[in-house]
N, C-alpha and C. Protein backbone atom coordinates (compact mmCIF):
# COMPACT_ATOMS: atom_id res chain seq x y z
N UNK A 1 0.84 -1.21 0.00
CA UNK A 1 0.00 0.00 0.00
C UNK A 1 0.87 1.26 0.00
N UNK A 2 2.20 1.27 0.86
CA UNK A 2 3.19 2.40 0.62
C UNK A 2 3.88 2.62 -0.39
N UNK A 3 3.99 1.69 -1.38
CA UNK A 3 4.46 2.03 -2.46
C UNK A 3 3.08 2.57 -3.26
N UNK A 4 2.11 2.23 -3.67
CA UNK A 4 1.03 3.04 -4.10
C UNK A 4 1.27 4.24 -3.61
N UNK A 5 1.07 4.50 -2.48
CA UNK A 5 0.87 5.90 -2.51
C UNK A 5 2.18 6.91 -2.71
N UNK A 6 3.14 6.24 -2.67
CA UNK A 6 4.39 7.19 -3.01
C UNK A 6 4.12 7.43 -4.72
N UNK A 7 3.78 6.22 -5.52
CA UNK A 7 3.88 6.17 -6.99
C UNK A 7 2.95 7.33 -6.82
N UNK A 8 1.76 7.54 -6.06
CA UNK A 8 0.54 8.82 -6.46
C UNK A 8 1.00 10.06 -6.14
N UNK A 9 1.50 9.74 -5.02
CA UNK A 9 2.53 11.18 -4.47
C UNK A 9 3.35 11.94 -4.93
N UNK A 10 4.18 10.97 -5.69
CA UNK A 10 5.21 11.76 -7.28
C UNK A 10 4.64 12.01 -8.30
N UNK A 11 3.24 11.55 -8.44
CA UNK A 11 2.72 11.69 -9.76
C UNK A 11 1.93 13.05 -9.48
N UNK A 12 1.45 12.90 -8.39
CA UNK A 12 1.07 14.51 -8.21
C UNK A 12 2.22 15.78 -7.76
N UNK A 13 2.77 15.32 -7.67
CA UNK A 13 4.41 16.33 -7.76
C UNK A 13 4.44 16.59 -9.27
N UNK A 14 4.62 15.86 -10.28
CA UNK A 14 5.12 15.88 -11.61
C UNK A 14 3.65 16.71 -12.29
N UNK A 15 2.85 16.48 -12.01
CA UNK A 15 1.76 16.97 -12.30
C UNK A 15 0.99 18.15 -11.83
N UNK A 16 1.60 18.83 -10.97
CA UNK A 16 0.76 19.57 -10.17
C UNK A 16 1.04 21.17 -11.08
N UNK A 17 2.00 21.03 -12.06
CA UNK A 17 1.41 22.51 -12.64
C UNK A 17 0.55 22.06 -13.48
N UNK A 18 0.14 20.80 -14.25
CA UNK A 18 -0.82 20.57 -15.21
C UNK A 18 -2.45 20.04 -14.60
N UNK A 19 -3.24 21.59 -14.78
CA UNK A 19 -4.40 21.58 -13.59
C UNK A 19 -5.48 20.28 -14.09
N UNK A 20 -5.01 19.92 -15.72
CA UNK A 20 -6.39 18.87 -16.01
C UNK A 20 -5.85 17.40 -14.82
N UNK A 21 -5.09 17.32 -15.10
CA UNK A 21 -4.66 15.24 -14.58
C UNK A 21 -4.15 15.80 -13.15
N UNK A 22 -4.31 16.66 -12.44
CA UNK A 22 -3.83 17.09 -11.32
C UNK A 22 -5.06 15.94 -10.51
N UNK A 23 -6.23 17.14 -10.44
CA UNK A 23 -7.55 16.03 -10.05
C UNK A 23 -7.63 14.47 -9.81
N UNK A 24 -6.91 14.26 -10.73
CA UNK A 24 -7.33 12.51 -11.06
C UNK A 24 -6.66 12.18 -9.93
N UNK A 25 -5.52 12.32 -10.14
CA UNK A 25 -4.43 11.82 -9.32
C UNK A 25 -4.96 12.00 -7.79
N UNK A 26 -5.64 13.22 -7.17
CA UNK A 26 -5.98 13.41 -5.86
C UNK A 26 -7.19 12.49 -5.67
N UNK A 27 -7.92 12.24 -6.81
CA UNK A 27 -9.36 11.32 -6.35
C UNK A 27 -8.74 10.01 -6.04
N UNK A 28 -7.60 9.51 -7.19
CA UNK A 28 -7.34 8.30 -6.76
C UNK A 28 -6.60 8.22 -5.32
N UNK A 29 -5.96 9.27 -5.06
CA UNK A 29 -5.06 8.76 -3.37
C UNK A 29 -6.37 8.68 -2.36
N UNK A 30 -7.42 9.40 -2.81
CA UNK A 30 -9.08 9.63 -1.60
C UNK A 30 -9.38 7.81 -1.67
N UNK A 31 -9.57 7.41 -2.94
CA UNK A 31 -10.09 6.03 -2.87
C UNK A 31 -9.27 5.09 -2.37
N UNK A 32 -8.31 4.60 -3.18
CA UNK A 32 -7.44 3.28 -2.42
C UNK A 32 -7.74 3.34 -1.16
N UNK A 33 -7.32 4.08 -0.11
CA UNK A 33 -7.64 3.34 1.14
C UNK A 33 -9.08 2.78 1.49
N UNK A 34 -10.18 3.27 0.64
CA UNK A 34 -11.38 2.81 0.81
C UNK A 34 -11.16 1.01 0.49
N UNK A 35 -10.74 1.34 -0.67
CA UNK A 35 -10.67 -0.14 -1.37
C UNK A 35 -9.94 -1.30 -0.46
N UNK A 36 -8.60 -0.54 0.03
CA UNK A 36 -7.90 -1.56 0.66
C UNK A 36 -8.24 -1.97 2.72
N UNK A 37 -9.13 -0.83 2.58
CA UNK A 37 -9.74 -1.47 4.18
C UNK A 37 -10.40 -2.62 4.50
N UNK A 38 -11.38 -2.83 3.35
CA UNK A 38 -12.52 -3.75 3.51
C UNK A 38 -12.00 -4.89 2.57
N UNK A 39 -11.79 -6.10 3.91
CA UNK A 39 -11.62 -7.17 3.15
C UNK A 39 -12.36 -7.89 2.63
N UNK A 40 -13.82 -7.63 2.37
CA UNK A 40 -14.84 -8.23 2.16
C UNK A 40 -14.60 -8.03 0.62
N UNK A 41 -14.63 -9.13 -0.39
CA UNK A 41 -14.61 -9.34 -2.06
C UNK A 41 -15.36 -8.11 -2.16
N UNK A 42 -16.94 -8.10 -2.08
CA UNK A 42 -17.81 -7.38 -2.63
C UNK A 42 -17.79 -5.60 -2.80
N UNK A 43 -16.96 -5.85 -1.22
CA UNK A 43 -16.69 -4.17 -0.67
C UNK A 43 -15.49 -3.87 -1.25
N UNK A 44 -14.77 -4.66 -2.01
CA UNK A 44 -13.20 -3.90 -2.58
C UNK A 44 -14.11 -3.92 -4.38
N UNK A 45 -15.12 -4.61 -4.87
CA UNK A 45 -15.40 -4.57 -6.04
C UNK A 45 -15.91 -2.84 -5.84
N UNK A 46 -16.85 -2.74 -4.96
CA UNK A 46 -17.75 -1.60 -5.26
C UNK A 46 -16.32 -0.45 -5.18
N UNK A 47 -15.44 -0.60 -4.24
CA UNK A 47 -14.77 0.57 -4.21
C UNK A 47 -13.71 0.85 -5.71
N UNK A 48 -13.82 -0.58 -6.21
CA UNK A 48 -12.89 -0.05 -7.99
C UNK A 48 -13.99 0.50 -9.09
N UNK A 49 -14.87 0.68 -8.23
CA UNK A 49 -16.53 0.43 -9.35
C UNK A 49 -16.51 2.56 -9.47
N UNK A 50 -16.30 2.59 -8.30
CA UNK A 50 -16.35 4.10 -7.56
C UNK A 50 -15.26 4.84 -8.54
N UNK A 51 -13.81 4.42 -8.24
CA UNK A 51 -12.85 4.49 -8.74
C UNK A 51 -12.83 5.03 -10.61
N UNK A 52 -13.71 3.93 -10.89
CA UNK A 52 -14.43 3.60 -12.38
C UNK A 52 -15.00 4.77 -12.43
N UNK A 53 -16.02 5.07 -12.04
CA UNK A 53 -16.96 6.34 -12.79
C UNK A 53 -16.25 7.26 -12.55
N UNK A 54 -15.25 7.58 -11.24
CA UNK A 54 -14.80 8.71 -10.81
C UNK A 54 -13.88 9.83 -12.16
N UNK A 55 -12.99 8.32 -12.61
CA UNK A 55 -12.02 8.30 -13.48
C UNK A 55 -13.13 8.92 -14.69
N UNK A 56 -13.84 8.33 -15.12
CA UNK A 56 -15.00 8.41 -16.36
C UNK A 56 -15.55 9.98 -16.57
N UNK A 57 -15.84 10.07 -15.39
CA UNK A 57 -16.89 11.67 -14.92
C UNK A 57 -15.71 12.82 -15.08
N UNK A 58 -14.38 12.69 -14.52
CA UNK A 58 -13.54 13.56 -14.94
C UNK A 58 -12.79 13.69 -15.98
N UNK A 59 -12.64 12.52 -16.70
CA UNK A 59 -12.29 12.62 -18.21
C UNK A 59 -13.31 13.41 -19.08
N UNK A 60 -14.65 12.87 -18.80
CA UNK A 60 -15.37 13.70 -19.57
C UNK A 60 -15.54 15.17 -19.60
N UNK A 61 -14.91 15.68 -17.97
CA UNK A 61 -14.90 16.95 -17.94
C UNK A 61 -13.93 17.89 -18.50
N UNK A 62 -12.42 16.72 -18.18
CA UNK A 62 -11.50 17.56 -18.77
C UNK A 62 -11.41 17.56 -20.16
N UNK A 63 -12.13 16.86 -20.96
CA UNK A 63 -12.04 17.28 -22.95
C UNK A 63 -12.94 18.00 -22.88
């Protein structure tokens, strides 16, 4: 899990003057820990499901 979040942590370093993919990068460090708390199958599906539209809804915003 600490390497995830370092990979998100530099990526929002490298990114943080470019304001479109800035976003992404902060929604995804909000989720993972959702995902990786609940060991329940169903409760880590819904949290990549989340992940999914999140990614979707802001692509569509930033074109």
């Amino acid at each position: 899990m600490l390497l995830i979040f370092k990979i998100v942590y530099n990526a929002k370093l490298q990114l943080s003057n470019n304001p479109t993919s800035f976003p992404v990068f902060s929604t995804i460090s909000r989720t993972i820990p959702k995902v990786g708390k609940n060991q329940n199958k169903k409760k880590k599906k819904r949290g990549k499901e989340k992940t999914e539209t999140i990614f979707l809804r802001l692509y569509k915003s930033t074109t």
